[in-house]
C-alpha atoms as a PDB file:
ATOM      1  CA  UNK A   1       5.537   0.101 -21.850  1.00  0.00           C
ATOM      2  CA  UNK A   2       3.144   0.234 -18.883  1.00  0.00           C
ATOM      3  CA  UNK A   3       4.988   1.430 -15.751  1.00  0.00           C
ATOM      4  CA  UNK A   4       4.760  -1.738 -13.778  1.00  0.00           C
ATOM      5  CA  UNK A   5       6.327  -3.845 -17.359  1.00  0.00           C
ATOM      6  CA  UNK A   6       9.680  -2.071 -16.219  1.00  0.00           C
ATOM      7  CA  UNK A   7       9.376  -4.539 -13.342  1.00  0.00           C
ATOM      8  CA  UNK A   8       8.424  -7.149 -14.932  1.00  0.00           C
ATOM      9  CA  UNK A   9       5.744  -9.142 -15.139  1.00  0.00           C
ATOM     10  CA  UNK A  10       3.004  -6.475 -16.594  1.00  0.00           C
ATOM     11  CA  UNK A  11      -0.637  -7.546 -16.384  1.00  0.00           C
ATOM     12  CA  UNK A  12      -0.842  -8.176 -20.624  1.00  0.00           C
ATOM     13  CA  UNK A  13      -3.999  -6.793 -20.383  1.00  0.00           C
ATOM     14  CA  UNK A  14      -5.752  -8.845 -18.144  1.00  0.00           C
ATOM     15  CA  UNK A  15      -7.867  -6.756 -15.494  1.00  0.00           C
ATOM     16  CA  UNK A  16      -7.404  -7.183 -11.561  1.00  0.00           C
ATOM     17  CA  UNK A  17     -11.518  -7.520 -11.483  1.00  0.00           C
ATOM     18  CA  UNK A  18     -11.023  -9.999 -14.023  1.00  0.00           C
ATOM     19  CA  UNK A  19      -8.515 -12.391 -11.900  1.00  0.00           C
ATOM     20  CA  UNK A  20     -11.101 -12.075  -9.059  1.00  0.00           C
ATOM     21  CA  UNK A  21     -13.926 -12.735 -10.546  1.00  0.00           C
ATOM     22  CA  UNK A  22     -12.364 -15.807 -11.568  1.00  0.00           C
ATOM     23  CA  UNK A  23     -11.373 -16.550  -8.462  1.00  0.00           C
ATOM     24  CA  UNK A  24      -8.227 -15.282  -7.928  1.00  0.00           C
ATOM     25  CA  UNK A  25      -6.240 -15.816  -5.308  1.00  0.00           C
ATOM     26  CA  UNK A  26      -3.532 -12.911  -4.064  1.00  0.00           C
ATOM     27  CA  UNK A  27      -0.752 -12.859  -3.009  1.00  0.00           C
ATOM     28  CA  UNK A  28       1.309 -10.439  -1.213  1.00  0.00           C
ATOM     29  CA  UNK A  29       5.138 -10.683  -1.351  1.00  0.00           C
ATOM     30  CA  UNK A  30       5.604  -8.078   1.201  1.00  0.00           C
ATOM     31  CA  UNK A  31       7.328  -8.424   4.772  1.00  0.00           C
ATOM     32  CA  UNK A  32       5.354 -10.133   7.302  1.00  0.00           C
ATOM     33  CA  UNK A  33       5.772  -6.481   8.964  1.00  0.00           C
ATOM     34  CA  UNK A  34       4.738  -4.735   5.987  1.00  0.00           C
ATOM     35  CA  UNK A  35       1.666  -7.422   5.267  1.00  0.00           C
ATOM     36  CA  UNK A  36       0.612  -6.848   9.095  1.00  0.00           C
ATOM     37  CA  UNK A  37       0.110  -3.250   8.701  1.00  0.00           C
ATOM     38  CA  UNK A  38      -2.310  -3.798   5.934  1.00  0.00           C
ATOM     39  CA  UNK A  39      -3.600  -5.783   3.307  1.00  0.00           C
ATOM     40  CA  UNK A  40      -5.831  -7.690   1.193  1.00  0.00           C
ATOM     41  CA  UNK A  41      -9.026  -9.802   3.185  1.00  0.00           C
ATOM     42  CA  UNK A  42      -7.936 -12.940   2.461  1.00  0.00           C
ATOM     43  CA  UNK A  43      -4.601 -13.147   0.713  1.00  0.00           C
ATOM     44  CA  UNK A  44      -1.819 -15.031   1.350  1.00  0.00           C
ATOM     45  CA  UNK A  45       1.327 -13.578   2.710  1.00  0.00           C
ATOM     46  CA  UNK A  46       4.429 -15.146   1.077  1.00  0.00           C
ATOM     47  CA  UNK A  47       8.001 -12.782   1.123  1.00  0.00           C
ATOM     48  CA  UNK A  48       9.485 -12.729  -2.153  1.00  0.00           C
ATOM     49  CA  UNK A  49      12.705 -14.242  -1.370  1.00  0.00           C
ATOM     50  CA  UNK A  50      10.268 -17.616  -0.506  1.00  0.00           C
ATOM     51  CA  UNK A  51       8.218 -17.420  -3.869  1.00  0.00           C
ATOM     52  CA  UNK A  52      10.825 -19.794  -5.368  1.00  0.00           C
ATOM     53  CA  UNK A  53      10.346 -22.651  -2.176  1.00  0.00           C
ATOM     54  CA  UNK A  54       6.364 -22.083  -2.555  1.00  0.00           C
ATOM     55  CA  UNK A  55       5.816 -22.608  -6.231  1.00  0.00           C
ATOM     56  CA  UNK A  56       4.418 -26.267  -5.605  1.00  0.00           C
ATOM     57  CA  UNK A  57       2.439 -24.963  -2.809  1.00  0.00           C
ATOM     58  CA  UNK A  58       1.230 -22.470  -5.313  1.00  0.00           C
ATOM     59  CA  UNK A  59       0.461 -24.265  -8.143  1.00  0.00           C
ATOM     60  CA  UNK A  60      -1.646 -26.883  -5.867  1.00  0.00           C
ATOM     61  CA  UNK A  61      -3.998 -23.725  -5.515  1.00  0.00           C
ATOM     62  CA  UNK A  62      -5.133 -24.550  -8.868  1.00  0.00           C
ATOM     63  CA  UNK A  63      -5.997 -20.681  -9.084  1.00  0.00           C
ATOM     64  CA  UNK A  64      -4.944 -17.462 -10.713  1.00  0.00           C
ATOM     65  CA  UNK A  65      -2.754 -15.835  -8.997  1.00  0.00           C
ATOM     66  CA  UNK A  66      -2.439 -11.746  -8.618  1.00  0.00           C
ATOM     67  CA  UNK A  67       0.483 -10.834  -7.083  1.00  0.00           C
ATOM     68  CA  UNK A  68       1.125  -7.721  -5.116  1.00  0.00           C
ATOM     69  CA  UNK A  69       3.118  -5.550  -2.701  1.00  0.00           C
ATOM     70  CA  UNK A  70       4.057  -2.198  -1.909  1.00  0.00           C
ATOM     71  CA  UNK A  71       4.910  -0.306  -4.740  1.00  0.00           C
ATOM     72  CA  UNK A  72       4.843  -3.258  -8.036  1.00  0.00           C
ATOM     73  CA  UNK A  73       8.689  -3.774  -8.082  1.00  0.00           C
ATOM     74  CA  UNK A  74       8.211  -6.769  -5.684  1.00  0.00           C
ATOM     75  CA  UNK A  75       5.159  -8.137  -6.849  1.00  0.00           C
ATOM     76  CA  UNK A  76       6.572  -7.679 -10.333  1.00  0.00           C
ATOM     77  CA  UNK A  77      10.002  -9.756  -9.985  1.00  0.00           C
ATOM     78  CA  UNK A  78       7.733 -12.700  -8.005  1.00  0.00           C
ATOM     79  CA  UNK A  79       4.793 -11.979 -11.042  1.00  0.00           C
ATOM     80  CA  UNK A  80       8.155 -12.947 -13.694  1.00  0.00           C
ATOM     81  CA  UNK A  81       9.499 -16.116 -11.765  1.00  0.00           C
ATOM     82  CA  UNK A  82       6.150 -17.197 -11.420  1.00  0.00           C
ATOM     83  CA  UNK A  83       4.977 -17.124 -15.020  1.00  0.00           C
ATOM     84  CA  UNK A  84       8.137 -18.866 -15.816  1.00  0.00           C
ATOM     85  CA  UNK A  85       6.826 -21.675 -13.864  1.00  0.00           C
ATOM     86  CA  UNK A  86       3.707 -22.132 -15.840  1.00  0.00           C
ATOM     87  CA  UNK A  87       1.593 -19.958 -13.445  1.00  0.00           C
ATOM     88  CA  UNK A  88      -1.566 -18.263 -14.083  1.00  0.00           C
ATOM     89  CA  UNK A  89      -0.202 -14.745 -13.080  1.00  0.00           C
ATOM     90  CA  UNK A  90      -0.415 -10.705 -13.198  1.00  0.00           C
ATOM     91  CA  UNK A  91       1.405  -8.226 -11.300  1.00  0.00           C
ATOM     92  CA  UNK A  92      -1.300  -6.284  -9.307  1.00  0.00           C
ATOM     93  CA  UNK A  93       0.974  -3.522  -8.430  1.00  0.00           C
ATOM     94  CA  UNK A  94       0.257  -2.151  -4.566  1.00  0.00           C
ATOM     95  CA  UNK A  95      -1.619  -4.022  -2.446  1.00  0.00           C
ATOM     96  CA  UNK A  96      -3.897  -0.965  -2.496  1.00  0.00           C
ATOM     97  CA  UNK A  97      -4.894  -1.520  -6.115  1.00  0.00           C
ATOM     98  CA  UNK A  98      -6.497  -5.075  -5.627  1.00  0.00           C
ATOM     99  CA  UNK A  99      -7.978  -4.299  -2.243  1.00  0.00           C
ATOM    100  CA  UNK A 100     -10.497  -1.423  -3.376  1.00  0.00           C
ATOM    101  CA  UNK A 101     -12.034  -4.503  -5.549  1.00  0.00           C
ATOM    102  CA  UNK A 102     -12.337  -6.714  -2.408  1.00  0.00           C
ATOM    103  CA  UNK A 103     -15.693  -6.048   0.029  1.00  0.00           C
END
């Protein structure tokens, strides 16, 4: 089991590069602190405890989704709930990870 699969959520194989190149959108379940500091050009900032009161919002994307956050715990709990709602998602692990793929 893949480190970030203890979390939850593990990315099954599918690549980050591969979510983006399909479009991908991410998004970072960080605090709105945490997501000011740094993050991903052009993803969306939603804290975990709101994933649940977003998932319509979400799903009207109409996208992948890559999920991410500090460390992967975060981004791995809101990667589980998600999938459970019939969402196209993978846990991207830290925010870091996903970014060095974004110009």
């Amino acid at each position: 089991m893949s480190f970030f699969g203890l979390f939850g959520g593990g990315t099954s194989g599918a690549s980050i590069e591969e979510y983006l190149n399909d479009g991908a959108v991410v998004i970072d379940v960080r605090t709105v602190d945490e997501f000011r500091d740094g993050h991903v050009k052009g993803s969306k900032n939603i804290v975990l405890n709101l994933i649940p009161t977003k998932v319509e919002e979400i799903k009207k994307l109409n996208k992948k989704v890559i999920a991410v956050c500090r460390s992967g715990a975060r981004s791995g709990q809101a990667t589980s709930f998600l999938k459970q709602q019939g969402i196209d998602v993978i846990n991207g692990g830290p925010w870091q990870n996903v970014d060095k793929f974004v110009n």
